[in-house]
C-alpha atoms as a PDB file:
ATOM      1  CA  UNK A   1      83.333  70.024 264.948  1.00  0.00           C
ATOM      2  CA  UNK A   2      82.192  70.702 261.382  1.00  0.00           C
ATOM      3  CA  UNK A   3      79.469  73.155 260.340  1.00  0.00           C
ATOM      4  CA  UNK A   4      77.615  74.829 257.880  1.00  0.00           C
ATOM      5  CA  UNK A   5      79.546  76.861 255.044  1.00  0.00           C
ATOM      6  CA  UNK A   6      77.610  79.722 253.290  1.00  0.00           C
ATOM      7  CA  UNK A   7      77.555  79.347 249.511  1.00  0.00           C
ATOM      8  CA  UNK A   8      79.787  82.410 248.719  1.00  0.00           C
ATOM      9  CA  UNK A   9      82.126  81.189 251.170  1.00  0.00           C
ATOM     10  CA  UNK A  10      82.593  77.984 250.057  1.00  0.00           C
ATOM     11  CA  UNK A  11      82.784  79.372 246.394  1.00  0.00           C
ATOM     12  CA  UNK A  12      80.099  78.047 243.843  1.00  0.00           C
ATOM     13  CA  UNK A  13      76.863  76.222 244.647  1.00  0.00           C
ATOM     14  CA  UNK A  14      76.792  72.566 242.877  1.00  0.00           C
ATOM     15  CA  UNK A  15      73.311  72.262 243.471  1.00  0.00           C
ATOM     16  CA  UNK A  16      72.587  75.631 241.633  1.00  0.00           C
ATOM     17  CA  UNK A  17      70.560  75.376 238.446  1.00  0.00           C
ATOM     18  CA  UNK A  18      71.998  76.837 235.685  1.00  0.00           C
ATOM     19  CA  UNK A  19      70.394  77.924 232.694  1.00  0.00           C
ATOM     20  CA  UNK A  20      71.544  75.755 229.623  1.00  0.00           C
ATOM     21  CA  UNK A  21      73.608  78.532 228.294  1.00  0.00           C
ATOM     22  CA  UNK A  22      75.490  75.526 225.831  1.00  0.00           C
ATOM     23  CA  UNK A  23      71.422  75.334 223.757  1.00  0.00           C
ATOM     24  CA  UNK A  24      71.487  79.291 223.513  1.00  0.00           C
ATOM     25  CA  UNK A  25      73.859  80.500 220.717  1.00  0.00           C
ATOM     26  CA  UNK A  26      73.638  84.108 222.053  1.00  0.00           C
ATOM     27  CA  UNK A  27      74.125  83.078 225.987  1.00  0.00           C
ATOM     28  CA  UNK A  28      77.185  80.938 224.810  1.00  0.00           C
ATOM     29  CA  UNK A  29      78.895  83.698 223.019  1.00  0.00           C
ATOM     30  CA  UNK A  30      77.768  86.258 225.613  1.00  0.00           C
ATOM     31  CA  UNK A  31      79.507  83.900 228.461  1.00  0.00           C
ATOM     32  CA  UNK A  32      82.475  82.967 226.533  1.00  0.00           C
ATOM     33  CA  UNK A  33      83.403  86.935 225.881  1.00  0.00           C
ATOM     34  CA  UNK A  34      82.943  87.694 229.371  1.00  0.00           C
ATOM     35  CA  UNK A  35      85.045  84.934 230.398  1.00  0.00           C
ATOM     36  CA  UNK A  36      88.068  85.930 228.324  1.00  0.00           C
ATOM     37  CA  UNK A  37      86.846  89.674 229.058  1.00  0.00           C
ATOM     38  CA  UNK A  38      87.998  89.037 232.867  1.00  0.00           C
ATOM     39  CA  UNK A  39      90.590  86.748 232.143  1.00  0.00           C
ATOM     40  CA  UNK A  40      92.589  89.656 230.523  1.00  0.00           C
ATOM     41  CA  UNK A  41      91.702  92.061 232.904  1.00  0.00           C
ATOM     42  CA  UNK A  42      89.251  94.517 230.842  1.00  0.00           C
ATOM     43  CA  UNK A  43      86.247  96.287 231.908  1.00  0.00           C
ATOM     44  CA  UNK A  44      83.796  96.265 229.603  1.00  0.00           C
ATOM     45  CA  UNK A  45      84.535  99.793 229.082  1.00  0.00           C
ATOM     46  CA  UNK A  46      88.245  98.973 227.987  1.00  0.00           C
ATOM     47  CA  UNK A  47      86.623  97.009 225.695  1.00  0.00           C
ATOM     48  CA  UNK A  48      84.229  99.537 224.326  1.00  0.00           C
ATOM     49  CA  UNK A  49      87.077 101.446 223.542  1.00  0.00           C
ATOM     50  CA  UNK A  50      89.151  99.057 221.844  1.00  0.00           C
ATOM     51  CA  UNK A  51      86.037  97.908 219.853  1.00  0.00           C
ATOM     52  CA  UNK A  52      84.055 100.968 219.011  1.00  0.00           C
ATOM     53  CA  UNK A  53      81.261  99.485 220.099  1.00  0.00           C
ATOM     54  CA  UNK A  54      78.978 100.927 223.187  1.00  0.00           C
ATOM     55  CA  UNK A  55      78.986  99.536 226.924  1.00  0.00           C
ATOM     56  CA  UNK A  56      75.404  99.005 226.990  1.00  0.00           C
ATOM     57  CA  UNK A  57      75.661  96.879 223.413  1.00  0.00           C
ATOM     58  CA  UNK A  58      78.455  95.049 224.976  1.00  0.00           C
ATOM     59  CA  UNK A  59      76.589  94.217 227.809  1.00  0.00           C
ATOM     60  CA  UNK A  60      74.028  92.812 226.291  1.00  0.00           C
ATOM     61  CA  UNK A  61      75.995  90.741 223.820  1.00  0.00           C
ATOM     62  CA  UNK A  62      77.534  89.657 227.130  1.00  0.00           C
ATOM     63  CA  UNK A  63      74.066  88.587 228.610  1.00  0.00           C
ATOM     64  CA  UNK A  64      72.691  87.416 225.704  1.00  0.00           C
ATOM     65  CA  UNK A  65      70.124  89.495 224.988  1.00  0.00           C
ATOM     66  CA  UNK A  66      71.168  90.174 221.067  1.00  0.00           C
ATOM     67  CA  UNK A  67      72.601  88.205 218.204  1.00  0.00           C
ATOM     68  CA  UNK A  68      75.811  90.144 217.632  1.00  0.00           C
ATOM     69  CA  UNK A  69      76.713  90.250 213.379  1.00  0.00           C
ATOM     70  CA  UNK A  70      79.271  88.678 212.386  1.00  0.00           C
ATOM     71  CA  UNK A  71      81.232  91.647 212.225  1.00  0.00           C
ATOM     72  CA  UNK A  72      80.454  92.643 215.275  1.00  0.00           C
ATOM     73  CA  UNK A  73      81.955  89.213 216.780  1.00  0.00           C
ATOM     74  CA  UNK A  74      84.995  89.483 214.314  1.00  0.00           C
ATOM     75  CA  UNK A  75      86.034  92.690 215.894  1.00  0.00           C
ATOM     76  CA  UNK A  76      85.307  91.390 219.633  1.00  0.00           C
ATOM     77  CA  UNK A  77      87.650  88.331 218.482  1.00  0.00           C
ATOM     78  CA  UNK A  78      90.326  90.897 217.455  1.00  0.00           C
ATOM     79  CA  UNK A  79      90.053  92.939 220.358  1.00  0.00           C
ATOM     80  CA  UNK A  80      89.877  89.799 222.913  1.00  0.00           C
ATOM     81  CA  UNK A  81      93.012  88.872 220.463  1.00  0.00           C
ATOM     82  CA  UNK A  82      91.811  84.769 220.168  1.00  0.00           C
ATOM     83  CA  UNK A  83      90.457  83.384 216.817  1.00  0.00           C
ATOM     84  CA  UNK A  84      86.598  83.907 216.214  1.00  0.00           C
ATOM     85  CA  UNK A  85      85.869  80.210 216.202  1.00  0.00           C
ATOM     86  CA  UNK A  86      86.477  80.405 220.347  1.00  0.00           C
ATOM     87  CA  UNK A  87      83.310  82.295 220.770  1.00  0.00           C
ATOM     88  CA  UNK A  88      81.783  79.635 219.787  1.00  0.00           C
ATOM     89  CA  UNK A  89      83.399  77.003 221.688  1.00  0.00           C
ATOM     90  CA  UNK A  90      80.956  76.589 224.325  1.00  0.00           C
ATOM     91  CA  UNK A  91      77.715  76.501 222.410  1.00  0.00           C
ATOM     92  CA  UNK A  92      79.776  73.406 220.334  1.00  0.00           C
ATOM     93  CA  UNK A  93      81.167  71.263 223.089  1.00  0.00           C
ATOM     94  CA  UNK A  94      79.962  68.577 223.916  1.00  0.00           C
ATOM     95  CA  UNK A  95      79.894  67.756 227.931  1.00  0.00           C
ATOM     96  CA  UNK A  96      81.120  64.374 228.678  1.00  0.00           C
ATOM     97  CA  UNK A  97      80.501  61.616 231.290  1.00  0.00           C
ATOM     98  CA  UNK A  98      82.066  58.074 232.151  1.00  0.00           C
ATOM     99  CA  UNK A  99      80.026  55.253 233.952  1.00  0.00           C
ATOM    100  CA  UNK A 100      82.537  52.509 235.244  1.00  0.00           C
ATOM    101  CA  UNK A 101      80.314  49.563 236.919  1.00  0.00           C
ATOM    102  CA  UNK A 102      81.877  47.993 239.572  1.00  0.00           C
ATOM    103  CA  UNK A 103      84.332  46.118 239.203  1.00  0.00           C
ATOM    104  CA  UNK A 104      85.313  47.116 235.819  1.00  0.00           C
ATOM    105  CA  UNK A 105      87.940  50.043 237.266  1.00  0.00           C
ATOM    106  CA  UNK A 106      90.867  50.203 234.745  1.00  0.00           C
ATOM    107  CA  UNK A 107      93.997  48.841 237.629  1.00  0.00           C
ATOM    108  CA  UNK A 108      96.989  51.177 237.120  1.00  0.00           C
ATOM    109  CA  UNK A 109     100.636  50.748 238.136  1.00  0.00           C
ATOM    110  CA  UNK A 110     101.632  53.777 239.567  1.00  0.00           C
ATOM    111  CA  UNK A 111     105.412  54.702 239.982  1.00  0.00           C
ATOM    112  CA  UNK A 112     106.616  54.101 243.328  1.00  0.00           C
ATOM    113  CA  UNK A 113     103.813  51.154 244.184  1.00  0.00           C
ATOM    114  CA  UNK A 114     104.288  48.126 245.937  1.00  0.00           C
ATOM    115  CA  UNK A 115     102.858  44.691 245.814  1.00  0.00           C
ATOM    116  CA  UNK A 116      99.388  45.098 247.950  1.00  0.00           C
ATOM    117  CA  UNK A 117      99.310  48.240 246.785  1.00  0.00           C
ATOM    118  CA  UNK A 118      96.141  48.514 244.356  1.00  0.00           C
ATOM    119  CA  UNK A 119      95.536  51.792 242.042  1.00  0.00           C
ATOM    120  CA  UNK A 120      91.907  51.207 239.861  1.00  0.00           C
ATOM    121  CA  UNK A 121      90.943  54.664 237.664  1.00  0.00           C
ATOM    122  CA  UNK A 122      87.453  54.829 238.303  1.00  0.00           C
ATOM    123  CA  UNK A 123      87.039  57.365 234.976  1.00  0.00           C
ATOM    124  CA  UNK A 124      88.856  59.874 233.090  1.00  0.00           C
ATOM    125  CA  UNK A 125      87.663  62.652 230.595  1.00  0.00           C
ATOM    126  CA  UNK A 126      90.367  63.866 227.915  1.00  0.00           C
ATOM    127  CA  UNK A 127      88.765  67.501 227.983  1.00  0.00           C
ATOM    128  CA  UNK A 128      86.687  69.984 229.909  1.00  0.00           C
ATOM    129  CA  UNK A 129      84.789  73.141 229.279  1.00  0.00           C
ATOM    130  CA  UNK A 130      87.101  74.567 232.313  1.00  0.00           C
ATOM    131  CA  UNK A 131      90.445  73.408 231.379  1.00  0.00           C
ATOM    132  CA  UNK A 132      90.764  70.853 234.008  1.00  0.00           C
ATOM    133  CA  UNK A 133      91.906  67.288 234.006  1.00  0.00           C
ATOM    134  CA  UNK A 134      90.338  65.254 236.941  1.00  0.00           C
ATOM    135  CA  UNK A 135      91.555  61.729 237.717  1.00  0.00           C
ATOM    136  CA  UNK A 136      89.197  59.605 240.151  1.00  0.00           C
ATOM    137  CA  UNK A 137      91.144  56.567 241.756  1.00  0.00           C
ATOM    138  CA  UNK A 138      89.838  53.526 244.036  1.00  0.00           C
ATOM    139  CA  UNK A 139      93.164  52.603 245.535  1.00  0.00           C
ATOM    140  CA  UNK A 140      93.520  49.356 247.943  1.00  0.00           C
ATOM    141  CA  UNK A 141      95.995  48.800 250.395  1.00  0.00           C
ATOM    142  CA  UNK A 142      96.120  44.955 251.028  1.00  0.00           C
ATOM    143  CA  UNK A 143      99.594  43.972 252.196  1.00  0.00           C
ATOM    144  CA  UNK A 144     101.825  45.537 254.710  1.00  0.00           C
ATOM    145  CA  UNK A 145     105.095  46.766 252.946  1.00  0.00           C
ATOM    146  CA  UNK A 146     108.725  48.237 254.457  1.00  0.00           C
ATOM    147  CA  UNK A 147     108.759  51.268 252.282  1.00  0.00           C
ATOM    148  CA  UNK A 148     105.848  53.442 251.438  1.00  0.00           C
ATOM    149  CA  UNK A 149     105.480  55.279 248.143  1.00  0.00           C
ATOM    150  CA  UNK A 150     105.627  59.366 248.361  1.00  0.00           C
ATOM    151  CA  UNK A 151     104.323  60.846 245.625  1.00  0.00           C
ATOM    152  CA  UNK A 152     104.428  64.897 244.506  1.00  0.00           C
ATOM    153  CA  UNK A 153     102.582  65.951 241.633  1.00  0.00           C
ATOM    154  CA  UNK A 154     100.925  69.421 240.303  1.00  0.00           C
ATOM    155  CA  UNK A 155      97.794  69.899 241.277  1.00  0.00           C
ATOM    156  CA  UNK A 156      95.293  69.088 244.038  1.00  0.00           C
ATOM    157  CA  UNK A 157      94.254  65.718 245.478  1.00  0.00           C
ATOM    158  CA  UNK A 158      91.064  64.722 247.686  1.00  0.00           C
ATOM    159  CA  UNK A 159      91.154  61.703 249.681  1.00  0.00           C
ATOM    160  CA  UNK A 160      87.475  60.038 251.104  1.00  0.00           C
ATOM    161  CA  UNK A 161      88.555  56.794 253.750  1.00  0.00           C
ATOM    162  CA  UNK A 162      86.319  53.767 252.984  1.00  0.00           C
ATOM    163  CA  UNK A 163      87.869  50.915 255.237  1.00  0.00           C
ATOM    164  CA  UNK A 164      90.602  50.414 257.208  1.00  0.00           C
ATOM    165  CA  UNK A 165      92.923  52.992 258.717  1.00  0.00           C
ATOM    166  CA  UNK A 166      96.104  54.849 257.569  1.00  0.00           C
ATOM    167  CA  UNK A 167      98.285  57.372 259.054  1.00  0.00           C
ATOM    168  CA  UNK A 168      98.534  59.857 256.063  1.00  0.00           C
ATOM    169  CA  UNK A 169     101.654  62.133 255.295  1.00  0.00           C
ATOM    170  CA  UNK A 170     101.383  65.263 253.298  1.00  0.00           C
ATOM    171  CA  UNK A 171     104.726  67.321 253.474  1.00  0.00           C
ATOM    172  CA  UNK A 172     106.102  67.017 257.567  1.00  0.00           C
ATOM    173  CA  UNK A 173     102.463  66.156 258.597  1.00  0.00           C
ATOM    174  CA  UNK A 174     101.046  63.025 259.740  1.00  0.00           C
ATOM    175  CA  UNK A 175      97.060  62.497 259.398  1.00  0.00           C
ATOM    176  CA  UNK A 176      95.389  59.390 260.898  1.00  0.00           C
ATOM    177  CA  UNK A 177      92.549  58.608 259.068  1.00  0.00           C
ATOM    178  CA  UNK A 178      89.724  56.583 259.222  1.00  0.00           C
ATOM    179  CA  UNK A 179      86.784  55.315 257.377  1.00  0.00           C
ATOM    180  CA  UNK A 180      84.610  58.871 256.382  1.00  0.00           C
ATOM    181  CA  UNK A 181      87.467  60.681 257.427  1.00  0.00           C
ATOM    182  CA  UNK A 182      88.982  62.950 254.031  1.00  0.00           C
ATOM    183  CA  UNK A 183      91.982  65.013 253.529  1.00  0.00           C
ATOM    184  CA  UNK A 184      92.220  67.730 250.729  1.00  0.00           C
ATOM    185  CA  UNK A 185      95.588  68.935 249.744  1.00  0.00           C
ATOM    186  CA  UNK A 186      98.123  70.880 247.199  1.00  0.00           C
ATOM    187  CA  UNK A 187      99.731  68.045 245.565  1.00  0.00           C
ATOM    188  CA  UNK A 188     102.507  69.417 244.989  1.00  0.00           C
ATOM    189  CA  UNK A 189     104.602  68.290 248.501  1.00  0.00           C
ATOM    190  CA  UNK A 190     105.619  64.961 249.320  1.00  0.00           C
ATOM    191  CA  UNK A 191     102.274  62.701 250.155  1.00  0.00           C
ATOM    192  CA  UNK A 192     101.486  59.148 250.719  1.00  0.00           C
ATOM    193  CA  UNK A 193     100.603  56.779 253.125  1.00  0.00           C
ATOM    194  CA  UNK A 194     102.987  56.718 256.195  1.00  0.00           C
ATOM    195  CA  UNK A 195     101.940  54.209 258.394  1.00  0.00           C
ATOM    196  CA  UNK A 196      99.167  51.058 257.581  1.00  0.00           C
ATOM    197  CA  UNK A 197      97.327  50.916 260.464  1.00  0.00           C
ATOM    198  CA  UNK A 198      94.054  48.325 259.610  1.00  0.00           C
ATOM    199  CA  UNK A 199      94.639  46.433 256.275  1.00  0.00           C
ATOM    200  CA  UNK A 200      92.854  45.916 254.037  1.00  0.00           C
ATOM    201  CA  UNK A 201      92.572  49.889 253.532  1.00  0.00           C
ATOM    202  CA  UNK A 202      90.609  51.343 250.803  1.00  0.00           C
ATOM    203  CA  UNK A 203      89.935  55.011 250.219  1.00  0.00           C
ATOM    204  CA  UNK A 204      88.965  57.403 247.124  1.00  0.00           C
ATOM    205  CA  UNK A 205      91.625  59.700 245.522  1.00  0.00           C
ATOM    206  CA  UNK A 206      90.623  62.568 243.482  1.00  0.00           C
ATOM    207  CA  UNK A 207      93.457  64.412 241.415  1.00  0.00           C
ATOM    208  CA  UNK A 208      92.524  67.581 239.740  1.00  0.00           C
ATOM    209  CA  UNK A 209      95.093  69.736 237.561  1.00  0.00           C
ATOM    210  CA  UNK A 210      95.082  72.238 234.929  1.00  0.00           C
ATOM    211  CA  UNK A 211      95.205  70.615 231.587  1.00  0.00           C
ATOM    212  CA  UNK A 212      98.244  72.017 230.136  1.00  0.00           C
ATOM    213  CA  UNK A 213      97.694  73.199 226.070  1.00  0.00           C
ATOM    214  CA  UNK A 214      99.964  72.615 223.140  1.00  0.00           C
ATOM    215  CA  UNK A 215     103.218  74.864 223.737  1.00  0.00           C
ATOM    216  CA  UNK A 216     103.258  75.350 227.376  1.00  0.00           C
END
C-alpha cells in the first residue's frame, strides 16, 4: 500500500516556488558558479584560493547579493576553467514548452514495432537548462501480434496505464499492469510488452536521458 514520501526523501519539491533567478542577472551568475563550483568538487574555499578572492565575497557572488566586475567573473571563469559567456547562460535561456492538442501527436515508427502497435510523440524540447532530453509518448496497442518488440536504450523510462492491460517485461521480470497502474525503470535492460492481455491497450511512456554534447 502506497504512502506519503517526505520532500527530502523523494528528492526536490515540484510544487516549490522558486524565485525567478533567470530575471536576476546577479542570482543567475551566482547559481550558475555554484553549480559548476560542486560539479568539480571545490569548496568555496578551494576556490578562494585559486581566485584570490575572499570566501565571504564568493559567497555572496554565489547568492547574489553583489554584481561581481567583470574581472572579477573573468577570473572565476578561469578558475571554474569554462568560457565566461557560461555564467551567463542561465540568465539568457530561454525556457521552452510544447502544447500538442489532441489528436495532433506526431505517430512515430519505432524499430522493432509491429502492425497494431501505435507510437504518437506527445512533445519534444531540443534543449534544457539541466542537460536532459525528455521524450513523452502515447503508445497504442490495438492488434494482438506473435512477437513483441524489446527495446534497451540509455536512460530512464516511466510508464502511466490508461486502458487495457499488459503484462510488462523489464530485464527477467514480468509486471501486469493495469489502467493507473505505472512502472519506472533504468532503460537500459531489455523492456517491452510481454504479454497483451485487454486490447486495445494504451499507456504513457516517458523517456528521459542525458543530452549528450558535441565530442562525447
Amino acid at each position: 500500500m502506497g504512502g506519503l514520501v517526505e520532500d527530502d526523501e523523494a528528492g526536490q519539491n515540484p510544487h516549490a516556488v522558486r524565485e525567478p533567478k533567470e530575471n536576476n542577472l546577479e542570482q543567475a551568475i551566482g547559481h550558475e558558479v555554484r553549480i559548476l563550483r560542486k560539479a568539480l568538487g571545490l569548496t568555496v574555499s578551494d576556490v578562494a584560493a585559486a581566485t584570490g578572492l575572499s570566501v565571504g565575497m564568493l559567497s555572496k557572488i554565489e547568492n547574489g547579493n553583489i554584481s561581481p566586475s567583470l574581472t572579477t567573473l573573468q577570473t572565476l571563469a578561469r578558475a571554474l576553467g569554462v568560457p565566461l559567456t557560461v555564467l551567463f547562460q542561465r540568465f539568457e535561456e530561454r525556457r521552452g514548452a510544447v502544447l500538442v492538442k489532441a489528436g495532433e501527436g506526431v505517430e512515430l515508427e519505432r524499430r522493432g514495432t509491429r502492425a497494431g502497435h501505435q507510437y504518437n510523440l506527445l512533445g519534444h524540447l531540443a534543449a534544457t537548462a539541466a542537460g536532459v532530453q525528455v521524450e513523452p509518448y502515447l503508445i497504442t496497442l490495438s492488434t494482438e501480434s506473435d512477437v513483441f518488440p524489446t527495446f534497451q536504450h540509455e536512460g530512464l523510462e516511466f510508464l502511466y496505464m490508461l486502458e487495457g492491460e499488459v503484462v510488462y517485461r523489464h530485464g527477467d521480470q514480468l509486471f501486469p499492469m493495469q489502467p493507473g497502474d505505472s512502472l519506472f525503470f533504468d532503460a537500459d535492460a531489455p523492456h517491452g510488452p510481454e504479454k497483451l492481455v485487454e486490447l486495445p491497450a494504451r499507456y504513457l511512456s516517458i523517456i528521459s536521458y542525458r543530452r549528450r554534447s558535441r565530442g562525447e
